[in-house]
Protein backbone atom coordinates (compact mmCIF):
# COMPACT_ATOMS: atom_id res chain seq x y z
CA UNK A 1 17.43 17.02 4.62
CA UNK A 2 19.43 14.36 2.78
CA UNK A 3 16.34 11.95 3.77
CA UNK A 4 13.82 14.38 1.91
CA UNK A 5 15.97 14.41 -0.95
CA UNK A 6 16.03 11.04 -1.87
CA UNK A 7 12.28 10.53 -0.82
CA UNK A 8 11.59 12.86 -3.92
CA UNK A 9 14.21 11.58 -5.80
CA UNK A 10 12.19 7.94 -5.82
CA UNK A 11 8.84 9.52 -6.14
CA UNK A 12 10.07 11.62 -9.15
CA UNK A 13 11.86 8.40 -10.74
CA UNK A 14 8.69 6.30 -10.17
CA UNK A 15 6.26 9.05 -11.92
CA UNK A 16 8.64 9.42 -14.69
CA UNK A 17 9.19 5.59 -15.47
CA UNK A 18 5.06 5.26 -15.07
CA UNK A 19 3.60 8.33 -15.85
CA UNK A 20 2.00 7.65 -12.04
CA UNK A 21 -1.95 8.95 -11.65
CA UNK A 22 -3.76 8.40 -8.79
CA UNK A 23 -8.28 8.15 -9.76
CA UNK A 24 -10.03 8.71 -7.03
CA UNK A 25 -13.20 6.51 -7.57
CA UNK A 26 -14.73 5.75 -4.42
CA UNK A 27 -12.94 8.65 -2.05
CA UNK A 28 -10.82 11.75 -1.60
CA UNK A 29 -7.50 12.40 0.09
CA UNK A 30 -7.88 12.83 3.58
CA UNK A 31 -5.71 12.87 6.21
CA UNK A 32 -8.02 10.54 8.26
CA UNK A 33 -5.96 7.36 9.31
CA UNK A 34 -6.32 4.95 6.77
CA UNK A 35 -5.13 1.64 5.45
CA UNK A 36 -4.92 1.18 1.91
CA UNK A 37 -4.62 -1.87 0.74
CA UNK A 38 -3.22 -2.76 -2.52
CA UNK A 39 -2.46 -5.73 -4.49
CA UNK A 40 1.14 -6.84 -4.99
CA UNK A 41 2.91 -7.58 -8.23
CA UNK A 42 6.45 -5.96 -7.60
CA UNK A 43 8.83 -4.57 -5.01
CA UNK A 44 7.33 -0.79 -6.36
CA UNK A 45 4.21 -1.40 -5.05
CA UNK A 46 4.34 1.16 -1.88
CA UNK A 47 6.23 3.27 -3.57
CA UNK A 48 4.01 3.51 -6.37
CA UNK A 49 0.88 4.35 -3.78
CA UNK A 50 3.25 6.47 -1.42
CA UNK A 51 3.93 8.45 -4.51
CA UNK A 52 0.07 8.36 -5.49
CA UNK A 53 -0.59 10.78 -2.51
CA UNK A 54 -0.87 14.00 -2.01
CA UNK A 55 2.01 15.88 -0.16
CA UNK A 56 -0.25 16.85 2.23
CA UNK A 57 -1.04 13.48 4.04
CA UNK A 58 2.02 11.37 1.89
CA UNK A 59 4.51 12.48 5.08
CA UNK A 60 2.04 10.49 7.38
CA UNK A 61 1.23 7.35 5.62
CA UNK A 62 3.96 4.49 6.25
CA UNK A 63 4.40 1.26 4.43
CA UNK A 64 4.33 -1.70 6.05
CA UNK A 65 7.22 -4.11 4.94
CA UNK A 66 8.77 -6.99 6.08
CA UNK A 67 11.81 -7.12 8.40
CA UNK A 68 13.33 -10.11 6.74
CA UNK A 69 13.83 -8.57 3.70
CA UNK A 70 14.34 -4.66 4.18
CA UNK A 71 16.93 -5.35 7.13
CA UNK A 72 19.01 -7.56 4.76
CA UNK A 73 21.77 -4.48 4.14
CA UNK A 74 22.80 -1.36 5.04
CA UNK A 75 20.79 0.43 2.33
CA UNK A 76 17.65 -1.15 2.41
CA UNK A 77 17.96 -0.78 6.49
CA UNK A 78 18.71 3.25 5.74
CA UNK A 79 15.37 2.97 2.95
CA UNK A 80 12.70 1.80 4.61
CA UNK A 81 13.74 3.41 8.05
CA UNK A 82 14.89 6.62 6.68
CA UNK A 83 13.60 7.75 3.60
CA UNK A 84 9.86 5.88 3.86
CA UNK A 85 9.61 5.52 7.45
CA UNK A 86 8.48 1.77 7.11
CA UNK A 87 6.64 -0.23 9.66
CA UNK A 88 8.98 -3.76 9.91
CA UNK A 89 7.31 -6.98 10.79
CA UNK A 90 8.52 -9.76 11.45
CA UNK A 91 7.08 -12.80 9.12
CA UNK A 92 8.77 -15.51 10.55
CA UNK A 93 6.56 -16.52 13.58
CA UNK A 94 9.25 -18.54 15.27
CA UNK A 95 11.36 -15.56 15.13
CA UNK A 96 9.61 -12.72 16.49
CA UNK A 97 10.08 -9.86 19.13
CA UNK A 98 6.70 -8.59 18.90
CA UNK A 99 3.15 -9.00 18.03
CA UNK A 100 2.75 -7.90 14.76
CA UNK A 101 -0.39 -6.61 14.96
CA UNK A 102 0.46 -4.65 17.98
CA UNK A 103 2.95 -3.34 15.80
CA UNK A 104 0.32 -1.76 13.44
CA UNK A 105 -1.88 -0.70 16.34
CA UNK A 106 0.85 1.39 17.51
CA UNK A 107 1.74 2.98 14.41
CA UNK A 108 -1.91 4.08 13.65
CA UNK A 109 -2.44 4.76 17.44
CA UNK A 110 0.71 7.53 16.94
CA UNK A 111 -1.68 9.01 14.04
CA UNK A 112 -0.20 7.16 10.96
CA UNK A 113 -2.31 5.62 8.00
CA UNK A 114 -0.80 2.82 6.50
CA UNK A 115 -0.13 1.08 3.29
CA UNK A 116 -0.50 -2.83 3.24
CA UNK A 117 -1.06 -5.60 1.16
CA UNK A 118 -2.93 -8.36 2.45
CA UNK A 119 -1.80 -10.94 -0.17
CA UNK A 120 1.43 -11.18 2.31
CA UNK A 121 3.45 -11.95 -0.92
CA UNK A 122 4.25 -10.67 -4.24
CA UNK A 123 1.49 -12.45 -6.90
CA UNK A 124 3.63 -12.88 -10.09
CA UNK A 125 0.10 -14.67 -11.63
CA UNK A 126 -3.11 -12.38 -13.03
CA UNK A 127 -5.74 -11.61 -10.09
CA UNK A 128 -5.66 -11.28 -6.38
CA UNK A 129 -4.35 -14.14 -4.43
CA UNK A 130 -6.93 -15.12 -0.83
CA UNK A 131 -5.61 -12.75 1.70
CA UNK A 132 -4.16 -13.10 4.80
CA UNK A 133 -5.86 -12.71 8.21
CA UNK A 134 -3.78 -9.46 9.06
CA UNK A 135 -6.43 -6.67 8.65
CA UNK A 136 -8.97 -8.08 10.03
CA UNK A 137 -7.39 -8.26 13.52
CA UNK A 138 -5.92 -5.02 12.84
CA UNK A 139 -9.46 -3.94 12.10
CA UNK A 140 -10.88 -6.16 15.14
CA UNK A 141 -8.33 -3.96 17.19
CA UNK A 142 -8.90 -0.61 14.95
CA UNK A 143 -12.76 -1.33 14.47
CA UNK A 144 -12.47 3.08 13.71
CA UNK A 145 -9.87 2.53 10.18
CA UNK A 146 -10.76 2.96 7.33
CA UNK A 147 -9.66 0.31 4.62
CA UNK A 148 -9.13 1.59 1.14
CA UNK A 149 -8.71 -0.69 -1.52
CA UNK A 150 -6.00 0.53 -4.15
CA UNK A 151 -5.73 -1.41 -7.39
CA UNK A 152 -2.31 -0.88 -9.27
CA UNK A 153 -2.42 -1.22 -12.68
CA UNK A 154 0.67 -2.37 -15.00
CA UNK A 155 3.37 -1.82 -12.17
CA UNK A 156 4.60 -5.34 -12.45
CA UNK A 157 5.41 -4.48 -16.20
CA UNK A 158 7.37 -2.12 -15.41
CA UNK A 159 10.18 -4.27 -13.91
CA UNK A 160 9.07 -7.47 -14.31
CA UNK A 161 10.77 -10.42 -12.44
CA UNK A 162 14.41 -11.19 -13.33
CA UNK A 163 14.73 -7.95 -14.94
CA UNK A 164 16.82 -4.97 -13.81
CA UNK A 165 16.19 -2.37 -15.89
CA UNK A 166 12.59 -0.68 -15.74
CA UNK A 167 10.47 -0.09 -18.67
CA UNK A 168 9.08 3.18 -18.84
CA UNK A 169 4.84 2.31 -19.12
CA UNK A 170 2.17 4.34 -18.01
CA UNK A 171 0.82 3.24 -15.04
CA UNK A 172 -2.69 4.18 -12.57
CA UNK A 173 -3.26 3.40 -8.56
CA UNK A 174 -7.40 3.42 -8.03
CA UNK A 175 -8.70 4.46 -4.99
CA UNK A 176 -12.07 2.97 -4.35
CA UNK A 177 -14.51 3.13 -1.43
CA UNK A 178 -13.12 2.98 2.14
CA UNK A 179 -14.49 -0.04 4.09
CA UNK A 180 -14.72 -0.96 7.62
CA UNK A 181 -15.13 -4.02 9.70
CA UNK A 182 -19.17 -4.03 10.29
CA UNK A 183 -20.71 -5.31 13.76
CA UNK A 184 -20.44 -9.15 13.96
CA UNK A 185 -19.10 -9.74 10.74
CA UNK A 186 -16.44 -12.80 10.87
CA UNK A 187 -13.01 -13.12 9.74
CA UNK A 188 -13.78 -14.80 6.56
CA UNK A 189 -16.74 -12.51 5.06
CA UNK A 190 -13.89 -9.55 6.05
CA UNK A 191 -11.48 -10.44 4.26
CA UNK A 192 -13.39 -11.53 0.92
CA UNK A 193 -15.47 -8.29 0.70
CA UNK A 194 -12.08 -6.56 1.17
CA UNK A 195 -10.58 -8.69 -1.87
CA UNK A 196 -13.80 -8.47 -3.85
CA UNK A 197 -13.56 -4.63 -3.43
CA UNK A 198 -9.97 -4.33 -4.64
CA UNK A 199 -10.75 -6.52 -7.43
CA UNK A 200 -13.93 -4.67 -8.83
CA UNK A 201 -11.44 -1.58 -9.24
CA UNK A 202 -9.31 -3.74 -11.71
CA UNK A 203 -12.08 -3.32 -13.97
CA UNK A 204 -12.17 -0.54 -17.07
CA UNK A 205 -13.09 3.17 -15.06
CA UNK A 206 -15.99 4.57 -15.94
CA UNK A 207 -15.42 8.11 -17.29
CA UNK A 208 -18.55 9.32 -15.03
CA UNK A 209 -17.43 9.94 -11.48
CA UNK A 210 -14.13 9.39 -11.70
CA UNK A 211 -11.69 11.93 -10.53
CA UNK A 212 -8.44 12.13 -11.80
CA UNK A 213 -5.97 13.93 -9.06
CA UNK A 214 -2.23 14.27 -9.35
CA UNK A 215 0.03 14.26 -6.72
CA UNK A 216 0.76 17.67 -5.26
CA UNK A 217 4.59 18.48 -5.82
């Protein structure tokens, strides 16, 4: 109970800093396993999509973070475990338990969609950085996922680096057209359609098509 309370204590503290909306451009909510992938600009990313969701599917979808950082303290440990239900990996290659990817396979194998972002690190610059090799061997081992790009628009304004008070700005995650790993495409052609997807939703929306759906409470 305690763990539901704070779960929509953040989302309600998230949509009222950013006014959150979620446009659905290229999809609707389902509760089809999915990834979405999203670009990353500030520790509120997840939250920010997580929140984006409808109730119905949000209690599925889990946020992958990594271990390093989350399992630095008691509170983040309770956080991410608790409250979001995080996937951990472990970045550090000399330092892991476990495969990483396995680690994803499982979660989506136990009927989980996930939220990931495949720039591995937070991009403080304008863009999306190359991403890394992650989803496509999760999608190699997954070839069935779908892959939803999710651009996030003026969340790193809202706290930006070195800062620790929010600002309260309005703020928009874009859902655009699932994608999927196609038969004998390669590694490289993967991952830059994937990036060239999420970046073609950082464009202005066109008011045709577009369907605007808040978050169920």
């Amino acid at each position: 109970m305690f763990d539901d309370i704070l779960a929509r204590g953040f989302r309600g503290a998230i949509r009222a800093l950013t006014a959150a909306r979620a446009l659905w451009d290229g999809c609707v909510p389902s509760a089809q396993r999915r990834v979405y992938i999203g670009n990353h600009a500030s520790h509120g990313d997840f939250v920010m999509i997580w929140s984006a969701l409808p109730s119905s599917i949000r209690n599925r979808v889990r946020p992958v973070a990594g271990a390093e950082y989350w399992s630095g303290d008691p509170i983040r440990r309770y956080l991410i475990r608790n409250v979001f239900n995080g996937v951990l990996i472990e970045r550090e290659a000399a330092q892991r338990t476990e495969d990483p990817i396995q680690t994803l396979c499982n979660a989506v194998d136990d009927g989980a969609s996930l939220i990931l972002f495949p720039e591995g690190t937070r991009n403080l610059g304008e863009g999306v950085a190359p991403f890394k090799s992650g989803i496509y061997h999760l999608a190699r081992q997954r070839p069935e996922l779908e892959f939803v790009p999710v651009w996030l628009d003026n969340l790193k304004r809202v706290m930006p680096k070195g800062t620790l008070i929010p600002l309260p700005l309005l703020c928009t995650a874009r859902f655009g057209a699932p994608l999927r790993l196609q038969a004998g495409e390669g590694k490289a052609a993967f991952l830059e359609r994937s990036r060239a997807a999420l970046l073609a939703l950082s464009g202005e929306a066109t008011a045709a098509g577009s369907q605007v759906a808040g978050a169920e409470s």
